[in-house]
PDB file of N, CA and C in Angstrom:
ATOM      1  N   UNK A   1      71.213 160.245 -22.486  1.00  0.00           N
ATOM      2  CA  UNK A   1      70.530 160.776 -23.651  1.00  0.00           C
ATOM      3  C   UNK A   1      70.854 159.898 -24.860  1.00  0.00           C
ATOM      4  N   UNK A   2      69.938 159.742 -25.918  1.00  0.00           N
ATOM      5  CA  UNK A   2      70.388 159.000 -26.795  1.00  0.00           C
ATOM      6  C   UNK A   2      69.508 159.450 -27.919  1.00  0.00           C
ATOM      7  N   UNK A   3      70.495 159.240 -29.119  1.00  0.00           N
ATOM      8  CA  UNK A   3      70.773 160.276 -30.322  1.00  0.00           C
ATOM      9  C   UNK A   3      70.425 159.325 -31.816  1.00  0.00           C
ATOM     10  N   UNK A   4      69.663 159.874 -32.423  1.00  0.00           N
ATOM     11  CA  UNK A   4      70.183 158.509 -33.748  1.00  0.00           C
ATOM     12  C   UNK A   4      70.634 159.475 -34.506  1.00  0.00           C
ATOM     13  N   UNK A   5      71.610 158.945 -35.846  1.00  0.00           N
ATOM     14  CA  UNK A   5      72.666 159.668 -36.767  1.00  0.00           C
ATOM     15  C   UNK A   5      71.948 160.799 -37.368  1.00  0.00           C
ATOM     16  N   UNK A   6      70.590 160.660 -37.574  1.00  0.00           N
ATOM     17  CA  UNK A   6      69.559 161.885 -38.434  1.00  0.00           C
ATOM     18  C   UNK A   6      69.394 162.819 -37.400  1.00  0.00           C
ATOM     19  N   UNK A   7      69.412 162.666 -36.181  1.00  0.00           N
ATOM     20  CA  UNK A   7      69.664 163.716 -35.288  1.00  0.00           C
ATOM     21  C   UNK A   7      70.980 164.700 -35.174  1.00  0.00           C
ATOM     22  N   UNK A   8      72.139 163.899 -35.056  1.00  0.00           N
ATOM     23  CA  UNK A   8      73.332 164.420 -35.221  1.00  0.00           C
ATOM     24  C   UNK A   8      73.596 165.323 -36.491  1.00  0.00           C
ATOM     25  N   UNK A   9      72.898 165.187 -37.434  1.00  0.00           N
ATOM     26  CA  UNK A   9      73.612 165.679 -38.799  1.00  0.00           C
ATOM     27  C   UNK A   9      72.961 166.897 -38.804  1.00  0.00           C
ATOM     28  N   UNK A  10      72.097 167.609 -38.122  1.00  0.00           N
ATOM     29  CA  UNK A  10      71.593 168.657 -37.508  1.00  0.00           C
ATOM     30  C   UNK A  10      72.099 169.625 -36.932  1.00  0.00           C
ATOM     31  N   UNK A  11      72.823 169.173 -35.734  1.00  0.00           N
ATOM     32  CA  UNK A  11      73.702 169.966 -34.911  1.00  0.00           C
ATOM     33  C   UNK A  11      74.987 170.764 -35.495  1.00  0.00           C
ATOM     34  N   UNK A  12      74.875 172.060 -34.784  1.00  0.00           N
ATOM     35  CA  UNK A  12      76.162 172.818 -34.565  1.00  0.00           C
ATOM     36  C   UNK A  12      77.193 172.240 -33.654  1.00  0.00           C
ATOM     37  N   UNK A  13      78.954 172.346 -34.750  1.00  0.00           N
ATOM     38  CA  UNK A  13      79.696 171.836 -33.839  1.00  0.00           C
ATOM     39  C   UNK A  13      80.204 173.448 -33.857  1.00  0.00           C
ATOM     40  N   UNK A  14      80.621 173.096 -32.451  1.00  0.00           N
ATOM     41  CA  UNK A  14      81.670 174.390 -31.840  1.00  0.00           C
ATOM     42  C   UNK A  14      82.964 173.792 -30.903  1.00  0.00           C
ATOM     43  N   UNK A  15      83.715 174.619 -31.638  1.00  0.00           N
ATOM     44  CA  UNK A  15      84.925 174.616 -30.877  1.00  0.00           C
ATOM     45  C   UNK A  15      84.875 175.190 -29.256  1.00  0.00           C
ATOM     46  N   UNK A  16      84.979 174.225 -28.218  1.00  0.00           N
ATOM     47  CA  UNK A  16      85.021 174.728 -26.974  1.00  0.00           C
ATOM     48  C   UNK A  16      86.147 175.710 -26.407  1.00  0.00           C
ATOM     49  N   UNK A  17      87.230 175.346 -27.240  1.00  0.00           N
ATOM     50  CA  UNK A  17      88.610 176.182 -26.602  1.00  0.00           C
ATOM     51  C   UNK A  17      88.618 177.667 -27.212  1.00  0.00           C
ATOM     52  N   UNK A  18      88.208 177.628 -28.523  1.00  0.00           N
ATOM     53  CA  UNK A  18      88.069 179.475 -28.973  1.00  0.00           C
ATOM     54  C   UNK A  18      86.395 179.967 -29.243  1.00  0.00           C
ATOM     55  N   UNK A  19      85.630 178.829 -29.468  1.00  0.00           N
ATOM     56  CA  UNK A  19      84.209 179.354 -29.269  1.00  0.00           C
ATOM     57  C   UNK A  19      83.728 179.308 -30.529  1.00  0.00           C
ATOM     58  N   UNK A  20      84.467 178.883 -31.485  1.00  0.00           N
ATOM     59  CA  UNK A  20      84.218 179.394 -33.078  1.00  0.00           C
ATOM     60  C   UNK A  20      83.329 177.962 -33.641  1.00  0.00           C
ATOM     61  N   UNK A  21      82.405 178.547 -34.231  1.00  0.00           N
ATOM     62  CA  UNK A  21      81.273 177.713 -34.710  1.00  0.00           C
ATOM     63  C   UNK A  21      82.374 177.008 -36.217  1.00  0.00           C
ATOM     64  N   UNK A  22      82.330 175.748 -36.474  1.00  0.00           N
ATOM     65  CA  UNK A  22      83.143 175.141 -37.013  1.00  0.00           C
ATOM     66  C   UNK A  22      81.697 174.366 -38.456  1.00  0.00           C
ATOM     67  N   UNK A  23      80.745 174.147 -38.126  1.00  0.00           N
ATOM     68  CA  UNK A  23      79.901 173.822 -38.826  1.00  0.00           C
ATOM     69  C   UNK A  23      78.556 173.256 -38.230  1.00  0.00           C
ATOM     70  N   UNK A  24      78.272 172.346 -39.297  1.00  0.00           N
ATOM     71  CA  UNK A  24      77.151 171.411 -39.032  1.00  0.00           C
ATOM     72  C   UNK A  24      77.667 169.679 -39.548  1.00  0.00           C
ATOM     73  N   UNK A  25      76.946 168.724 -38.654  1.00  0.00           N
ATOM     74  CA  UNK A  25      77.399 167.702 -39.098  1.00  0.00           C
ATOM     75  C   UNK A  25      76.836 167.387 -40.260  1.00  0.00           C
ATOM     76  N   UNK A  26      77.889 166.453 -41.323  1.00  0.00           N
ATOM     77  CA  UNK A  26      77.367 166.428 -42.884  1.00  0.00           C
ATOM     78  C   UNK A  26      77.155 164.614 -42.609  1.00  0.00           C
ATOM     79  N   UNK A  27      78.291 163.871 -42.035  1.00  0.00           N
ATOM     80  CA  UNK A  27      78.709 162.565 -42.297  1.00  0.00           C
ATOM     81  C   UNK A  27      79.481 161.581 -40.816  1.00  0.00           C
ATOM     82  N   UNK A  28      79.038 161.090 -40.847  1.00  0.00           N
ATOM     83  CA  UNK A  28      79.902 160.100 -39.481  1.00  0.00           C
ATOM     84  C   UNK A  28      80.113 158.778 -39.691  1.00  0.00           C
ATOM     85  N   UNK A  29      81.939 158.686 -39.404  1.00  0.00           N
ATOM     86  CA  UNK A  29      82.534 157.713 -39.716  1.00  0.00           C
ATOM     87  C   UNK A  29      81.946 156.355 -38.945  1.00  0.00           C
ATOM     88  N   UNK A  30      81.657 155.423 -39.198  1.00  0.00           N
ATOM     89  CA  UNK A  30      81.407 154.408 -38.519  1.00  0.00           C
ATOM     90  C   UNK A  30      82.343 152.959 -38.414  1.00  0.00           C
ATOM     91  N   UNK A  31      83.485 152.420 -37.562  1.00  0.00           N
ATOM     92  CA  UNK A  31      83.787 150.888 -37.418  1.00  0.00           C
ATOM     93  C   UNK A  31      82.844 149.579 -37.607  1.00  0.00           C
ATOM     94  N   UNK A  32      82.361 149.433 -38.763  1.00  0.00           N
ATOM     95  CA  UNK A  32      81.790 148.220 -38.785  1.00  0.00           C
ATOM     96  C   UNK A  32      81.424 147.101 -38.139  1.00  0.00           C
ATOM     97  N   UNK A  33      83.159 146.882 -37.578  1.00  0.00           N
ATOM     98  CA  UNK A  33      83.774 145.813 -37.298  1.00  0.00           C
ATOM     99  C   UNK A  33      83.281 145.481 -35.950  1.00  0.00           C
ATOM    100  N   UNK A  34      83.563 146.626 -35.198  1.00  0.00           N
ATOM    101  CA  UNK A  34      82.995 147.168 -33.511  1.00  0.00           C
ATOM    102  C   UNK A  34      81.431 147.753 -33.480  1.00  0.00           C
ATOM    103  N   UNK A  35      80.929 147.933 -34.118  1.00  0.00           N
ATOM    104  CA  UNK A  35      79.860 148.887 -34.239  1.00  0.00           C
ATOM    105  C   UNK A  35      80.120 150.687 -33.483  1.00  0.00           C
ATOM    106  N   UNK A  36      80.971 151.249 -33.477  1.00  0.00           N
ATOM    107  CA  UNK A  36      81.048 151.968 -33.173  1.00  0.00           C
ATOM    108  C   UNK A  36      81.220 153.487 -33.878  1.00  0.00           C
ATOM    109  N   UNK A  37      81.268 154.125 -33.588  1.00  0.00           N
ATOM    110  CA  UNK A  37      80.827 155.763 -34.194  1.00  0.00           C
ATOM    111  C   UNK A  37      82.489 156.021 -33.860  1.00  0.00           C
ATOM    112  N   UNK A  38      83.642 156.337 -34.927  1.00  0.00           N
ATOM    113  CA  UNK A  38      84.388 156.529 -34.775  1.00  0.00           C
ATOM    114  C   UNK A  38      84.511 158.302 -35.222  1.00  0.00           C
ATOM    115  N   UNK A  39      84.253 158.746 -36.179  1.00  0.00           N
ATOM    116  CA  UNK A  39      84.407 160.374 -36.071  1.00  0.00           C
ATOM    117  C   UNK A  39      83.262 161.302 -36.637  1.00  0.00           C
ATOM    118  N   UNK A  40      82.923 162.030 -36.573  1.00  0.00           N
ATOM    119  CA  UNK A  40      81.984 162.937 -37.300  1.00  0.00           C
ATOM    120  C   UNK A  40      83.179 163.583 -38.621  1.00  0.00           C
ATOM    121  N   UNK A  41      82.028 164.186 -39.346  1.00  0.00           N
ATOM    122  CA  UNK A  41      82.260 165.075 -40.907  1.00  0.00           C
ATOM    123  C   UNK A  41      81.988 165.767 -40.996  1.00  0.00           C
ATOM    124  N   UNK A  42      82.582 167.233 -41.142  1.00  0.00           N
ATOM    125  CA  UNK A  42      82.049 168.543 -41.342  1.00  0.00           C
ATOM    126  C   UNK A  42      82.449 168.943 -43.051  1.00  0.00           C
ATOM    127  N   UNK A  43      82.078 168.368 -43.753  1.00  0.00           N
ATOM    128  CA  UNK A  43      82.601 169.057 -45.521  1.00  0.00           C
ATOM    129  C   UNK A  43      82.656 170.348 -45.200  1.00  0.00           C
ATOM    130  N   UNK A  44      83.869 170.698 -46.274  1.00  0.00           N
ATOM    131  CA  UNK A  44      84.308 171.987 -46.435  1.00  0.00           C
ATOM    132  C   UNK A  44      83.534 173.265 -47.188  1.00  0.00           C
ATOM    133  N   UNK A  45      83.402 174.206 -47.135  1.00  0.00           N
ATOM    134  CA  UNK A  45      82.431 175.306 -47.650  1.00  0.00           C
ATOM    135  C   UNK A  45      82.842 175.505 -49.449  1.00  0.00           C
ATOM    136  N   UNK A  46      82.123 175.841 -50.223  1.00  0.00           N
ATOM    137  CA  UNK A  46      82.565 175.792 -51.586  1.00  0.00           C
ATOM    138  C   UNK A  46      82.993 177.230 -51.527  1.00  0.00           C
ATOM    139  N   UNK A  47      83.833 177.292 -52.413  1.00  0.00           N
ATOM    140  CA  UNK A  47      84.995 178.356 -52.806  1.00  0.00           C
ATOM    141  C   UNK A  47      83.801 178.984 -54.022  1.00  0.00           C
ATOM    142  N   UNK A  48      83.743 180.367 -54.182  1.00  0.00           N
ATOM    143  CA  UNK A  48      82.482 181.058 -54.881  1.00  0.00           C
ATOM    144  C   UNK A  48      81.784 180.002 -55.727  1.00  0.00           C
ATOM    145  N   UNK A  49      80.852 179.696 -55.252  1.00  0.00           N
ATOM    146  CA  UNK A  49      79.656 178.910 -55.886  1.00  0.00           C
ATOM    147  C   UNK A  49      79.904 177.460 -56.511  1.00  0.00           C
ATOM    148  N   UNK A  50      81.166 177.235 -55.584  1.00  0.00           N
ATOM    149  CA  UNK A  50      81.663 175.807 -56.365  1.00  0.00           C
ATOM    150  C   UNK A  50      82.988 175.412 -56.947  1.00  0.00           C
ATOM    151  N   UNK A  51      82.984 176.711 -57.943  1.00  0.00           N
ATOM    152  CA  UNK A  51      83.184 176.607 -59.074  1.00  0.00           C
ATOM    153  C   UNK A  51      85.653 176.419 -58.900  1.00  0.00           C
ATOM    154  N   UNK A  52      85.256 177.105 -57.847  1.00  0.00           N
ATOM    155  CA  UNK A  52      87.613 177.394 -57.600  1.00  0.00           C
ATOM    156  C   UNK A  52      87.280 176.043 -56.732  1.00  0.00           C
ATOM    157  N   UNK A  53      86.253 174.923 -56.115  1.00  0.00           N
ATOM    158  CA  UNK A  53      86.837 173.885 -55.138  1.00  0.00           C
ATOM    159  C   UNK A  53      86.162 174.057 -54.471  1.00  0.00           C
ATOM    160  N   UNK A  54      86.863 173.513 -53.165  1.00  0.00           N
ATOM    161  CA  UNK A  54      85.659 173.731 -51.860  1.00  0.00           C
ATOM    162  C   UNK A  54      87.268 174.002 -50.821  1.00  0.00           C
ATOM    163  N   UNK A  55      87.085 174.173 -49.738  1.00  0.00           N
ATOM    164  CA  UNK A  55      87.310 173.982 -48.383  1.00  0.00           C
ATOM    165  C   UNK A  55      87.658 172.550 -47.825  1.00  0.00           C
ATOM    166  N   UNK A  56      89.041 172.252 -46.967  1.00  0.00           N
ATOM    167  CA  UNK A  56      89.278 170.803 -46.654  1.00  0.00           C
ATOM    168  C   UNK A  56      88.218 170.898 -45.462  1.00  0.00           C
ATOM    169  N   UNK A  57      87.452 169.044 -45.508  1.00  0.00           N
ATOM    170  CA  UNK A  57      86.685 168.941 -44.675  1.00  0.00           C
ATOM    171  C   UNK A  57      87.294 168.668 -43.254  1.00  0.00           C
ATOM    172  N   UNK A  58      86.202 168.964 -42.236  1.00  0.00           N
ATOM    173  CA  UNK A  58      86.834 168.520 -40.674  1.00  0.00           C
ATOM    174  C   UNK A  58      86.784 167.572 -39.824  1.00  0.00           C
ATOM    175  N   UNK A  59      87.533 166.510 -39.586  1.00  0.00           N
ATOM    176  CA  UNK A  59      87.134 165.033 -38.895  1.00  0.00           C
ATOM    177  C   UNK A  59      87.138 165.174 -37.934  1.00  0.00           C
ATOM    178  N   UNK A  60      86.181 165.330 -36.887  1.00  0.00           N
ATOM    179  CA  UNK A  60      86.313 165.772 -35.688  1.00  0.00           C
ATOM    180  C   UNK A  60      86.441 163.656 -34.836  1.00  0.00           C
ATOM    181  N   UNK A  61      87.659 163.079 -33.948  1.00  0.00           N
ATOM    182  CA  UNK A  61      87.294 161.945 -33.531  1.00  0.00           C
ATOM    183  C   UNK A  61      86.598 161.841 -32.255  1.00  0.00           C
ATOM    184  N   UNK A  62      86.140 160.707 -32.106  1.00  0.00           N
ATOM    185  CA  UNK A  62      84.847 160.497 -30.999  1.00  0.00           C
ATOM    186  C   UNK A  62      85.507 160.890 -29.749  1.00  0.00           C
ATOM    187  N   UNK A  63      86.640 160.894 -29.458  1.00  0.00           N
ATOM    188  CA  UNK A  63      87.270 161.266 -27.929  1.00  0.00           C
ATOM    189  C   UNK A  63      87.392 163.097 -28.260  1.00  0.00           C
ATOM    190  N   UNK A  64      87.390 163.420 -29.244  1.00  0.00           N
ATOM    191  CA  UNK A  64      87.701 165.241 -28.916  1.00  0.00           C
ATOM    192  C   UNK A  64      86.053 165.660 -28.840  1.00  0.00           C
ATOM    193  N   UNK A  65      85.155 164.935 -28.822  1.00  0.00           N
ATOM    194  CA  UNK A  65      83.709 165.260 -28.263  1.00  0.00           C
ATOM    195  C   UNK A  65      83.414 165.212 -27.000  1.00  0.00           C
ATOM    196  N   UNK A  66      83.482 166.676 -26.762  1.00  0.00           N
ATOM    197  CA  UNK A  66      82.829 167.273 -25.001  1.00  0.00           C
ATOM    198  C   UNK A  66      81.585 166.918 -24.848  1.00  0.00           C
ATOM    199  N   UNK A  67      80.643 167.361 -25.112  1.00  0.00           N
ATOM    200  CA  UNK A  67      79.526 167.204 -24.940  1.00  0.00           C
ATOM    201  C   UNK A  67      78.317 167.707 -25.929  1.00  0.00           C
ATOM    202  N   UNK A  68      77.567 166.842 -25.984  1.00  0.00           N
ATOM    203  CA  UNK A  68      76.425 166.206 -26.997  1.00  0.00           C
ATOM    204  C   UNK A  68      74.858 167.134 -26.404  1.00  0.00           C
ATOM    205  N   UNK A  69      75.040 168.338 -26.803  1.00  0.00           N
ATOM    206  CA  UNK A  69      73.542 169.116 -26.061  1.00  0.00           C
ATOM    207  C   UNK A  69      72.172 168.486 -26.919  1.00  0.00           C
ATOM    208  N   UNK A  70      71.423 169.599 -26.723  1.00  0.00           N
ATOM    209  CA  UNK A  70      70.230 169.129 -27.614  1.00  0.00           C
ATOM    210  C   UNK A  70      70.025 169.835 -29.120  1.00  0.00           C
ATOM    211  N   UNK A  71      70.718 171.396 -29.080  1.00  0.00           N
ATOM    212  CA  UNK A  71      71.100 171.763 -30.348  1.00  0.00           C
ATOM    213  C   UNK A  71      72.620 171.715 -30.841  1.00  0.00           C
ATOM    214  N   UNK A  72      73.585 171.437 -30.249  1.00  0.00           N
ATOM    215  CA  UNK A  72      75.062 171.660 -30.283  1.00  0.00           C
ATOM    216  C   UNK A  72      76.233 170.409 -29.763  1.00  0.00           C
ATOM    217  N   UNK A  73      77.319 170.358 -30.170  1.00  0.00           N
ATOM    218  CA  UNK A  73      78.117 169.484 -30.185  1.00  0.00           C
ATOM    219  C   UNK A  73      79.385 170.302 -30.016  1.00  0.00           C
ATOM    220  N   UNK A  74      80.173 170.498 -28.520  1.00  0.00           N
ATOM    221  CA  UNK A  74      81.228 170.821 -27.817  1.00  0.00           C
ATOM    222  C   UNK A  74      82.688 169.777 -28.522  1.00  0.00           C
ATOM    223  N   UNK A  75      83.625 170.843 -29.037  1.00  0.00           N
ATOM    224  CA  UNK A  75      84.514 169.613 -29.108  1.00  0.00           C
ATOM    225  C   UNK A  75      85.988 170.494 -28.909  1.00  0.00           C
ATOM    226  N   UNK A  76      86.690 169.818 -27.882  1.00  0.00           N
ATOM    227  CA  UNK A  76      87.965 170.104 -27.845  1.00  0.00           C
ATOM    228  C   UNK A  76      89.224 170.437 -29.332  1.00  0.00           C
ATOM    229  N   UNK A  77      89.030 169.754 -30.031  1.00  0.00           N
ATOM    230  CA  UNK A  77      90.228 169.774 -31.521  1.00  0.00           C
ATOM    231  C   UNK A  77      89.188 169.361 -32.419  1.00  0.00           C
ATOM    232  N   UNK A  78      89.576 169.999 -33.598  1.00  0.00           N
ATOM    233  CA  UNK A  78      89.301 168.991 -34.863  1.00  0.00           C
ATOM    234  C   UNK A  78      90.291 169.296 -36.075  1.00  0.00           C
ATOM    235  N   UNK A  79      90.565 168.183 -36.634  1.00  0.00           N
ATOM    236  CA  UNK A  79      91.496 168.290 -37.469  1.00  0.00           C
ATOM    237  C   UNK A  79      90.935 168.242 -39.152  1.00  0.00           C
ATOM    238  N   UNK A  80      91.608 169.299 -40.046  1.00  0.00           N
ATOM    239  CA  UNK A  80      91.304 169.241 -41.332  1.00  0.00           C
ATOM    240  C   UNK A  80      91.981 168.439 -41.864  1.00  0.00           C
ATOM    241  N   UNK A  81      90.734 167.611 -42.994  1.00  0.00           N
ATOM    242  CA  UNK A  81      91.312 166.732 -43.990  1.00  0.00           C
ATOM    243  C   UNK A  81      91.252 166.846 -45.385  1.00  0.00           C
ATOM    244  N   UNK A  82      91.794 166.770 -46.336  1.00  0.00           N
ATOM    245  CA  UNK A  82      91.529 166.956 -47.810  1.00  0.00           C
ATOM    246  C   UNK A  82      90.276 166.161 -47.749  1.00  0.00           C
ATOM    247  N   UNK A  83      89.563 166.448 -48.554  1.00  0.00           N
ATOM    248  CA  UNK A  83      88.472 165.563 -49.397  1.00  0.00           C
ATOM    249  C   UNK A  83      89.530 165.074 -50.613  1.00  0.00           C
ATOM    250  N   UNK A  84      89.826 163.186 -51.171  1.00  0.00           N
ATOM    251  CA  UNK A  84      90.361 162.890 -51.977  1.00  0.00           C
ATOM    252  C   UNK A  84      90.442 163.229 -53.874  1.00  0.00           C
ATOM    253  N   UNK A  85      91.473 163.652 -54.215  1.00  0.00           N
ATOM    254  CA  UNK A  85      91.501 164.491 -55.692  1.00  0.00           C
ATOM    255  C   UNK A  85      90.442 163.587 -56.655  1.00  0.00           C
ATOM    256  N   UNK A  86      89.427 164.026 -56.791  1.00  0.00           N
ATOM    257  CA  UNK A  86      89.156 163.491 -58.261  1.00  0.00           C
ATOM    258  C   UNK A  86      89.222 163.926 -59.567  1.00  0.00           C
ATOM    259  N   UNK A  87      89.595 163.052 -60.275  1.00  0.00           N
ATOM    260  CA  UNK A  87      89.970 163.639 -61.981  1.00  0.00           C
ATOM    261  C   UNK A  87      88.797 164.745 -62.397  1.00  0.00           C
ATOM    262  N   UNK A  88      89.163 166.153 -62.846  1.00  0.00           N
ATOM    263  CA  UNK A  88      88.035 166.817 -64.211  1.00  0.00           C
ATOM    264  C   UNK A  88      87.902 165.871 -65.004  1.00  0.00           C
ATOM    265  N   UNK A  89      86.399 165.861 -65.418  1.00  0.00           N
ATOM    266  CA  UNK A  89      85.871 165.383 -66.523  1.00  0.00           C
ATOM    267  C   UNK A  89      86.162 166.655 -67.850  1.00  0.00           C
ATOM    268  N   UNK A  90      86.921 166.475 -69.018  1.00  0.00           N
ATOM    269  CA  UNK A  90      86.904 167.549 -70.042  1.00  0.00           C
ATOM    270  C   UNK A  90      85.804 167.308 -70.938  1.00  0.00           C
ATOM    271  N   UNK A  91      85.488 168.242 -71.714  1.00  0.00           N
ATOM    272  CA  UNK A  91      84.188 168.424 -72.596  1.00  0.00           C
ATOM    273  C   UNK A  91      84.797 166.667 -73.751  1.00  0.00           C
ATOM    274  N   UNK A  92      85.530 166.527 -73.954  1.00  0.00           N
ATOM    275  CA  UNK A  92      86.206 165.662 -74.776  1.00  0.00           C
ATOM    276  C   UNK A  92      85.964 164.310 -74.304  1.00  0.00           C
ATOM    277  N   UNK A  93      85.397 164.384 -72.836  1.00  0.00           N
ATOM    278  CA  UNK A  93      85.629 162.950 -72.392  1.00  0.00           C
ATOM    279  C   UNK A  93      83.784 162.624 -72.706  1.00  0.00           C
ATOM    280  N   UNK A  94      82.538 163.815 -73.077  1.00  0.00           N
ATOM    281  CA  UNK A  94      82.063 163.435 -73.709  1.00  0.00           C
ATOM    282  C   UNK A  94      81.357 162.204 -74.743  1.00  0.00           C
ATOM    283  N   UNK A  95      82.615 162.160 -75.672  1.00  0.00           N
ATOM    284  CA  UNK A  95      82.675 161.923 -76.991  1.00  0.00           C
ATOM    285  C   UNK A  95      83.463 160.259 -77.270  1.00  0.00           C
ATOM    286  N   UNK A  96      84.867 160.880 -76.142  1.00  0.00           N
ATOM    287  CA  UNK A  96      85.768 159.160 -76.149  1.00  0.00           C
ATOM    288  C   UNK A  96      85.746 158.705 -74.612  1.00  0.00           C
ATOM    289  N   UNK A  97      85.202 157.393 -74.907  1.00  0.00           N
ATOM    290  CA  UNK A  97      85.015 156.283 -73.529  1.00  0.00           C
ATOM    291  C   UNK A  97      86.176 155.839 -73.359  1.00  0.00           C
ATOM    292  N   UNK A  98      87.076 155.855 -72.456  1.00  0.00           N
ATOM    293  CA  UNK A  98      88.212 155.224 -71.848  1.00  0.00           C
ATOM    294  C   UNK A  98      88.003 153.757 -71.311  1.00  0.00           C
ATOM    295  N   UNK A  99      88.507 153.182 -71.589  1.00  0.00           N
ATOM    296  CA  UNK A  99      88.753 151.435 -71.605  1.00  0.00           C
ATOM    297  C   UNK A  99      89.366 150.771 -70.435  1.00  0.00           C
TER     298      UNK A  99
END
């Protein structure tokens, strides 16, 4: 079977070992170097409407993928990752441009 990335970002992943629907794919890591598909991205759910954060996202890697259906994506583990801190912008930063 063969898949292109706009297909994948479609699918439900589920956890095979407890059954628990874990998401939808958002993002997939790719090796350049190799051409290869090294992990999928599940971003984390926003915390009420955004506004407290979100949820750490889930890197699921290409070996904890069971199997690739036609609506769904089987996967043994996936591990949570922070999404990296970025600075608040304050109402102040507005006004003065930092150098």
């Amino acid at each position: 079977m063969t898949c292109r990335v706009a297909q994948l970002r479609h699918k439900e992943v589920i956890n095979s070992v407890t059954g628990c629907r874990i998401g939808t794919v958002d993002d997939v890591e790719v090796d350049t170097a190799s051409a290869r598909i090294l992990s999928i991205v599940i971003y984390g759910r926003g915390k009420i409407f955004g506004i407290w954060g979100k949820c750490e996202d889930y890197v699921i890697s290409w070996e904890n993928i069971v199997l690739i259906g036609e609506d769904t994506i089987l996967v043994k583990e996936c591990i949570r990752k922070s999404a990296p801190k970025r600075r608040k912008s304050s109402f102040f930063d507005l006004f003065f441009k930092k150098f």
